[in-house]
Protein backbone atom coordinates (compact mmCIF):
# COMPACT_ATOMS: atom_id res chain seq x y z
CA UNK A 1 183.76 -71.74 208.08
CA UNK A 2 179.88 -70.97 208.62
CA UNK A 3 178.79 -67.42 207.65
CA UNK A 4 176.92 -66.15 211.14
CA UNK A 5 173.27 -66.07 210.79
CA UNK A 6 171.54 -62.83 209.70
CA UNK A 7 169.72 -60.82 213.19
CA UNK A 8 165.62 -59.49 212.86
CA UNK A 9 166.90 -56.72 215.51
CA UNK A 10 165.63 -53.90 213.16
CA UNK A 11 162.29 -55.32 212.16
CA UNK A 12 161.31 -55.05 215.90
CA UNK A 13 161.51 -50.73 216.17
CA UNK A 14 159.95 -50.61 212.50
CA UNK A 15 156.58 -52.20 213.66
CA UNK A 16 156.51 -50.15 217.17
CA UNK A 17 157.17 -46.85 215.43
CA UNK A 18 153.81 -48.00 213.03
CA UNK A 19 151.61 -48.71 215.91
CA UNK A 20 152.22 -45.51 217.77
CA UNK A 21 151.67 -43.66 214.88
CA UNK A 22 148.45 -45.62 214.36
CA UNK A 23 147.46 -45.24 217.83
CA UNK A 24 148.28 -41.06 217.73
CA UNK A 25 146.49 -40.74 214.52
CA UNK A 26 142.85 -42.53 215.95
CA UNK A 27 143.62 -40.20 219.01
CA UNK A 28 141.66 -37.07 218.00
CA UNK A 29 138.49 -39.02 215.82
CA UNK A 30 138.08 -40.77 219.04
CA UNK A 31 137.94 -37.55 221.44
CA UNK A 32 135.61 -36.30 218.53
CA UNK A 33 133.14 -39.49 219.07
CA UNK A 34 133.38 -38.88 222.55
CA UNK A 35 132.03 -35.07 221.98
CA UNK A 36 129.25 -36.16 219.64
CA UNK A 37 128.11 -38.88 221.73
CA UNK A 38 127.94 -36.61 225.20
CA UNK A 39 126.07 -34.24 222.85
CA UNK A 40 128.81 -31.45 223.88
CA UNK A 41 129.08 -30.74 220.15
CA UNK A 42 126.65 -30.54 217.41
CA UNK A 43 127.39 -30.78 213.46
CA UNK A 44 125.57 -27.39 211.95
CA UNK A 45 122.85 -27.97 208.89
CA UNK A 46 125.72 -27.32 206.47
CA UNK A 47 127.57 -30.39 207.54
CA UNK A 48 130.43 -28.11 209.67
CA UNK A 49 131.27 -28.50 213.36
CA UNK A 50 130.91 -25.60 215.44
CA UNK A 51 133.64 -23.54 215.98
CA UNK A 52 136.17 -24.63 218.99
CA UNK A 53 135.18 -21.86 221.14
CA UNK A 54 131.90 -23.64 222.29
CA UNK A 55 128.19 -23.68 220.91
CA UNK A 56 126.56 -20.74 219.25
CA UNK A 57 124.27 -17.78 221.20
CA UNK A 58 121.32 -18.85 219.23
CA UNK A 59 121.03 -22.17 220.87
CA UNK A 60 122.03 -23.68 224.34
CA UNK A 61 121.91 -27.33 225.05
CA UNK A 62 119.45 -28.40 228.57
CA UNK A 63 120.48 -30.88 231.15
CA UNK A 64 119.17 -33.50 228.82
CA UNK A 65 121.64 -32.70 225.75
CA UNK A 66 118.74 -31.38 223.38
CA UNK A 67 118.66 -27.76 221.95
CA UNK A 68 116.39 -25.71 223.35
CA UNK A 69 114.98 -21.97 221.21
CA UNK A 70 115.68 -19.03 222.60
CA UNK A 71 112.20 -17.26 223.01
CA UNK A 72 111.11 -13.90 222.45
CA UNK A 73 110.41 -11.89 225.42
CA UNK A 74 109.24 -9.03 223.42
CA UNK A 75 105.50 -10.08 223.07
CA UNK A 76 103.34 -8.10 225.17
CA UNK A 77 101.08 -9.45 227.26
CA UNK A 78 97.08 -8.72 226.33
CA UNK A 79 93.93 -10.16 228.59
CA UNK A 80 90.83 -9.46 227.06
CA UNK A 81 87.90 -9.69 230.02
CA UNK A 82 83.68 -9.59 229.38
CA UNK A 83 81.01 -10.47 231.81
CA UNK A 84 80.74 -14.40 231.76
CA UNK A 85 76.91 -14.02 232.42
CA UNK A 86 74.37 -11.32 231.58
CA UNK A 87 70.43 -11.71 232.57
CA UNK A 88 68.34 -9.33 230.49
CA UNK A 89 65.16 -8.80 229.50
CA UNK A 90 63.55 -8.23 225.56
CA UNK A 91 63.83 -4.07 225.34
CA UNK A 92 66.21 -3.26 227.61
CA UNK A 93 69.58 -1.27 227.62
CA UNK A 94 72.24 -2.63 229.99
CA UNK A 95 75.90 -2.14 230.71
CA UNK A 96 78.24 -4.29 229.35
CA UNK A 97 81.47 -3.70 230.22
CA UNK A 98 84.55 -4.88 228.10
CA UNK A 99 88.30 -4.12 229.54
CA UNK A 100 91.60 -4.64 227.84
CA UNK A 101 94.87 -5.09 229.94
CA UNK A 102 97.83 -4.90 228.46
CA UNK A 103 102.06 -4.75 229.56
CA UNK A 104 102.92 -2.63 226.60
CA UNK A 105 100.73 -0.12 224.00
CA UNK A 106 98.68 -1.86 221.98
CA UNK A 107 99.68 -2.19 218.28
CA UNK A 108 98.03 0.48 215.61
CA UNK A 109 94.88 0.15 213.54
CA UNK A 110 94.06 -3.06 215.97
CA UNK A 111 89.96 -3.54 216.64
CA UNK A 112 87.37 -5.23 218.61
CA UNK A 113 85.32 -7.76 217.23
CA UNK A 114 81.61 -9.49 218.74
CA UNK A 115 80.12 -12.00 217.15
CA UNK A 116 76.73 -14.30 217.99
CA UNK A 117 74.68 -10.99 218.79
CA UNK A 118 71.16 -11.26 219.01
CA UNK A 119 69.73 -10.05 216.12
CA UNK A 120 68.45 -6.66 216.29
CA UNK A 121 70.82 -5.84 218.98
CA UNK A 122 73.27 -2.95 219.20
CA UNK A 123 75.53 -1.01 220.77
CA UNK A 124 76.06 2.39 221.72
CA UNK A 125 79.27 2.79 220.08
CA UNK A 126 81.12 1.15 217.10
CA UNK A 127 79.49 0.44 214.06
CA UNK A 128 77.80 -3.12 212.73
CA UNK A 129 79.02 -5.14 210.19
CA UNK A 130 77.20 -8.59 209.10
CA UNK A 131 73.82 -9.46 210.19
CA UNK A 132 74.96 -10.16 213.78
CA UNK A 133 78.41 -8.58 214.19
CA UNK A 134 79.60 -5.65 215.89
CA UNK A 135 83.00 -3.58 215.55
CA UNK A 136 84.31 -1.13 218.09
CA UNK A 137 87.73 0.41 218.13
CA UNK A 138 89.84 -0.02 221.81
CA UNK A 139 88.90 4.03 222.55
CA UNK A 140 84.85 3.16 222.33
CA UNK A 141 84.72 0.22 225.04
CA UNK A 142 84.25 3.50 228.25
CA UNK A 143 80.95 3.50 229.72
CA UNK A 144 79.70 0.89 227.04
CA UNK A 145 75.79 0.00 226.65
CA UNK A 146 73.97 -2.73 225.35
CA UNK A 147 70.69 -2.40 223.22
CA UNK A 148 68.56 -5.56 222.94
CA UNK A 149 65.72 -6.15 220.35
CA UNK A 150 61.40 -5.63 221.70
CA UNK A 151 60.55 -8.96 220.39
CA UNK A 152 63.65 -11.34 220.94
CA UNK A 153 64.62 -13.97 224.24
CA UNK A 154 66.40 -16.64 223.77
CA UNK A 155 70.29 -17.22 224.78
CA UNK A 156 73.45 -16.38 222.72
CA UNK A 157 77.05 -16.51 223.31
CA UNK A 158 78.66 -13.83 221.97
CA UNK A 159 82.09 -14.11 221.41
CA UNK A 160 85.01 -11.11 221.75
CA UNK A 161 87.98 -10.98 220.03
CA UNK A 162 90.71 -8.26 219.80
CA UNK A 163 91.90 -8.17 216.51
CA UNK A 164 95.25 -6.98 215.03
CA UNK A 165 95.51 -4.96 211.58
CA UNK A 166 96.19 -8.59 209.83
CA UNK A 167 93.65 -9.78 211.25
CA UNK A 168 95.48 -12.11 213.65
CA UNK A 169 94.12 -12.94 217.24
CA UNK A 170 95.48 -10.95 219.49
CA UNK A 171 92.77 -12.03 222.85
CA UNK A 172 89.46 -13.47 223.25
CA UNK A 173 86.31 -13.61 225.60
CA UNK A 174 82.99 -14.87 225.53
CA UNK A 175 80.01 -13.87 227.29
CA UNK A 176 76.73 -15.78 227.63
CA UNK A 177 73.58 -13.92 227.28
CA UNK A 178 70.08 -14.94 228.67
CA UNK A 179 67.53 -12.75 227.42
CA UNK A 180 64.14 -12.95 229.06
CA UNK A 181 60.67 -12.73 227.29
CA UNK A 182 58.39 -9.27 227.84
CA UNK A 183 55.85 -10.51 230.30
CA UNK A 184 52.94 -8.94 227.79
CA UNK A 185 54.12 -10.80 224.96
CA UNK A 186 54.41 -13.85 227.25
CA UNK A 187 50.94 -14.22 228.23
CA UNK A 188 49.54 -13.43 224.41
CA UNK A 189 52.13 -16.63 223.39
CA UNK A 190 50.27 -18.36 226.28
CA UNK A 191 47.44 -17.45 225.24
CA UNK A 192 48.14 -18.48 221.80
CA UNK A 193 49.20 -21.76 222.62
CA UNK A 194 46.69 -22.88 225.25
CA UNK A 195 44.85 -26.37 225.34
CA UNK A 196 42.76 -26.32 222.12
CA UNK A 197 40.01 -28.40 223.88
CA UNK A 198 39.66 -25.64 226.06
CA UNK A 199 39.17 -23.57 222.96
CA UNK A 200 36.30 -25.35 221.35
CA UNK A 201 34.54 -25.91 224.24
CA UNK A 202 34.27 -22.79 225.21
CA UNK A 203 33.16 -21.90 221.60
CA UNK A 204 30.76 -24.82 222.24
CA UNK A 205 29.45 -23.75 225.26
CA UNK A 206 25.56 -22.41 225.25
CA UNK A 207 24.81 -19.23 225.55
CA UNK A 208 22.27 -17.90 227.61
CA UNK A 209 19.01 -17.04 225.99
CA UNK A 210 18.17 -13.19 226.06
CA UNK A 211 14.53 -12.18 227.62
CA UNK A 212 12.56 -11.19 225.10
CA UNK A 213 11.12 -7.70 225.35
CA UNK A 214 7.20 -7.03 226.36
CA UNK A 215 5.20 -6.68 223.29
CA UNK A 216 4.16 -3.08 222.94
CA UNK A 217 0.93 -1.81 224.83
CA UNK A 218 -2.09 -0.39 222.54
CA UNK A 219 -2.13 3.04 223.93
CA UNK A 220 -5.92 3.51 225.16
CA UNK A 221 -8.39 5.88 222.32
CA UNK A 222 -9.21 9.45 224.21
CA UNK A 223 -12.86 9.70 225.20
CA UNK A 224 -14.95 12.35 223.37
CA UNK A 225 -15.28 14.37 226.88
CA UNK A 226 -11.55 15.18 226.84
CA UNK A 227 -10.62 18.32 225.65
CA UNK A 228 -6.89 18.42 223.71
CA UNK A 229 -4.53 20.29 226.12
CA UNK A 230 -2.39 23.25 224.62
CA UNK A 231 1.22 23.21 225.03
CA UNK A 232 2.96 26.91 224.32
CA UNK A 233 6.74 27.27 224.90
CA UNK A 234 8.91 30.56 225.32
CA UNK A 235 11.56 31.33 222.84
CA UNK A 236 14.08 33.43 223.66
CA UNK A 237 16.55 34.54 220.91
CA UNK A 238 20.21 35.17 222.25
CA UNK A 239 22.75 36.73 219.75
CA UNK A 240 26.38 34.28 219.99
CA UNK A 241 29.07 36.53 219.58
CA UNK A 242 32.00 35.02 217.02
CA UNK A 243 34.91 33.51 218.99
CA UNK A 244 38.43 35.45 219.13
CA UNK A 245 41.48 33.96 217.30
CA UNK A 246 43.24 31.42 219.82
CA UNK A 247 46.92 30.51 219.27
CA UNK A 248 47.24 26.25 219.31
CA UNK A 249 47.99 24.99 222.22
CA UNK A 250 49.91 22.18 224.07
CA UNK A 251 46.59 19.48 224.53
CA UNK A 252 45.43 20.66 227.49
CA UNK A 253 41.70 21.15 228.21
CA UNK A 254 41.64 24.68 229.34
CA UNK A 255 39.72 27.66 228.48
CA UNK A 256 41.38 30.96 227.00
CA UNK A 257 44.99 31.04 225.57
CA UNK A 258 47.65 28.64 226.80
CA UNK A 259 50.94 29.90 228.07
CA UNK A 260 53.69 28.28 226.44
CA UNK A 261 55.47 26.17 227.94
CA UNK A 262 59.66 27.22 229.11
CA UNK A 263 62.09 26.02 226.93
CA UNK A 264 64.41 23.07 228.34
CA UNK A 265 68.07 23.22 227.42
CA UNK A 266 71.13 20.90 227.91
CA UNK A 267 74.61 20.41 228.17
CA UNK A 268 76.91 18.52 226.66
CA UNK A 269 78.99 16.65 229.02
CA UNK A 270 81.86 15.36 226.77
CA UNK A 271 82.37 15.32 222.97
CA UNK A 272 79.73 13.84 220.64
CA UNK A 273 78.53 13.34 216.98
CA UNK A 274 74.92 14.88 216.55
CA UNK A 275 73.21 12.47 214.50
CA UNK A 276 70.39 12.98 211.47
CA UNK A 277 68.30 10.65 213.16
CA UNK A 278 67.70 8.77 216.47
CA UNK A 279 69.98 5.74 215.23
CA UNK A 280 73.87 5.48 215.99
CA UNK A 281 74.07 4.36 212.12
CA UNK A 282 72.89 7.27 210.71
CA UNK A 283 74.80 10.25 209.44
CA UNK A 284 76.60 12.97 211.65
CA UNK A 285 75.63 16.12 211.19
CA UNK A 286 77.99 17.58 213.37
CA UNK A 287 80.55 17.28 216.63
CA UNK A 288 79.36 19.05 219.77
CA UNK A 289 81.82 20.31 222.03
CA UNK A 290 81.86 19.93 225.43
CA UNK A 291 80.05 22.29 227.49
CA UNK A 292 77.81 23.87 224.64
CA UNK A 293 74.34 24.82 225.74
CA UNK A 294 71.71 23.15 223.14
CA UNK A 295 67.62 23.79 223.43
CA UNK A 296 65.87 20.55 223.50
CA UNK A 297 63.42 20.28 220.39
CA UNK A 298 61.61 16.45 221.16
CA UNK A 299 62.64 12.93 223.10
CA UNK A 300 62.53 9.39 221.34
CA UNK A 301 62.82 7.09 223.72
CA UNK A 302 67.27 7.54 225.28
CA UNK A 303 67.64 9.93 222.19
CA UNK A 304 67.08 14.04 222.49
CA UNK A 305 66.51 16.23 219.61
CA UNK A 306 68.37 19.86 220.35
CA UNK A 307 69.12 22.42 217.99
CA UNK A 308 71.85 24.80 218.15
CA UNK A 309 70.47 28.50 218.48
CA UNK A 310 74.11 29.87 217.19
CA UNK A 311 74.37 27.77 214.20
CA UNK A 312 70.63 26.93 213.67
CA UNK A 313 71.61 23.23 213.08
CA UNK A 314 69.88 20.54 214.84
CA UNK A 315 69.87 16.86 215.32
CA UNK A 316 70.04 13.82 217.52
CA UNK A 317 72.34 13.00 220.52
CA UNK A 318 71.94 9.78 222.72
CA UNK A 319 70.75 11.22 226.25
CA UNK A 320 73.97 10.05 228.61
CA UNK A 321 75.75 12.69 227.02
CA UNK A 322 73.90 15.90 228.02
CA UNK A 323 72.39 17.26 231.12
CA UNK A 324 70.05 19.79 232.14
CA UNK A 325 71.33 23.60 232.67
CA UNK A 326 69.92 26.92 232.52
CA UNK A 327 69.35 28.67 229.55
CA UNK A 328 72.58 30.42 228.16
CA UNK A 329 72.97 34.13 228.77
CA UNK A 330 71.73 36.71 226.39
């Protein structure tokens, strides 16, 4: 009798239970490609995932899956405005008005910078440095003038920049001056430069001839009948009594002594460094206070000379800074 035939029933569950642990296995690297593909999940510089409970506070993804920075909203805000346009003229002193505007205090030791000036120019407060730079700290931009040079015209565009301690750009502005010839020294250029055919023929031109003068008449011999005439004149001697001592006075043409003139004081209207000389780069002699009474010694041009009857000092103090007053009480 035939042995029965040997039955593959087992082999059958073997290779099921193989796929299905093949297929559970490539279950979770598949949801993983899905997550990396979407862009839901990022690997970090280290190679690592991010952790499970979502993406880190220091990035967010956009609608269009990239990474977007968090910015800094810390960074105050600073506009830095100038005129865009100044018409001058060669001498003249004009306003020029600089304005910071800021959301938050402005940081320490930070300065103003102009560049391009004119050369010769200045202002009326800061302090130069190069041959056409200017530097003025944020407290000196109130009531600001503008100095330009007696012999320059010509256009410039200065340039403003507010500078932090490091040097770093914190705003900018620029402002284009025009500055116009002197009208004197505008017709002697003209002058100067005229056609030079005009020029030599006028020095070519003929003079005209000078009359000559009549030639001296002989003067006609006297006659022996005419007697010489006598001539006798009266001197009278008058004694000139010595002139009295006179004390100087101011240039006036008048006779006697002349009165001296009242003294003219002023006032100083806010706090201000009395300088050794009518420049804003020479040395300070001192700080006037506000409100003290100082007698006016001589005037250069926007500068006053005043002394200080209390101390006996005396210097130099631009003139928008005082006022007149009355004398201080004795």
């Amino acid at each position: 009798m035939a042995a029965p035939p040997a039955t593959k029933g087992p082999a059958l569950p073997i290779k099921g239970l193989i796929s299905a642990l093949i297929g559970v296995a490539l279950v979770p690297t598949a949801i993983l490609f899905v997550l990396l593909w979407q862009g839901t999940m990022r690997p970090r510089a280290d190679g690592a995932l991010p952790p499970a409970g979502g993406l880190s506070a220091a990035s967010t993804p956009s609608s269009t899956g990239l990474v977007q920075p968090v910015q800094d909203s810390t960074a105050p805000e600073i506009a830095l405005s100038s005129p865009d346009r100044i018409e001058a003229k060669a001498g003249e002193e004009i306003d020029f008005p600089i304005a910071i505007d800021a959301t938050e205090k402005l940081p320490s030791r930070c300065v103003i910078a102009v560049s391009a000036m004119p050369d010769g120019a200045s202002f009326s407060e800061g302090r130069p440095y190069g041959a056409t730079g200017w530097s003025l700290r944020p407290d000196e931009i109130g009531e600001l003038r503008f100095r330009l040079p007696e012999a320059r015209s010509g256009a410039s565009d200065m340039r403003i920049e507010l500078l932090a301690a490091d040097g770093a750009v914190l705003a900018q502005s620029e402002t284009r001056l025009n500055v116009a010839a002197d009208p004197a020294e505008a017709e002697t250029v003209s002058a100067v430069e005229s056609n030079p055919f005009e020029q030599i023929a006028g020095a070519e031109a003929p003079k005209p001839v000078e009359a000559l003068p009549p030639p001296p008449q002989p003067k006609p011999a006297p006659s022996a009948k005419t007697e010489p005439s006598v001539k006798v004149a009266t001197v009278k001697v008058v004694t000139i009594k010595p002139a009295g001592p006179t004390r100087p006075h101011d240039g006036a043409f008048a006779l006697g002594e002349a009165a001296e003139a009242p003294a003219e004081w002023v006032e100083i209207v806010r706090p201000v460094d009395m300088h050794a000389r009518p420049q804003q780069s020479s040395e300070t002699v001192k700080v006037a206070e506000k409100g003290l009474k100082l007698r006016v010694a001589e005037r250069d041009k926007n500068w006053v000379q005043v002394s200080d009857p209390a101390t006996s000092a005396n210097g130099w103090i631009y003139s928008r800074f005082l006022r007149p007053t009355e004398p201080p009480a004795q």
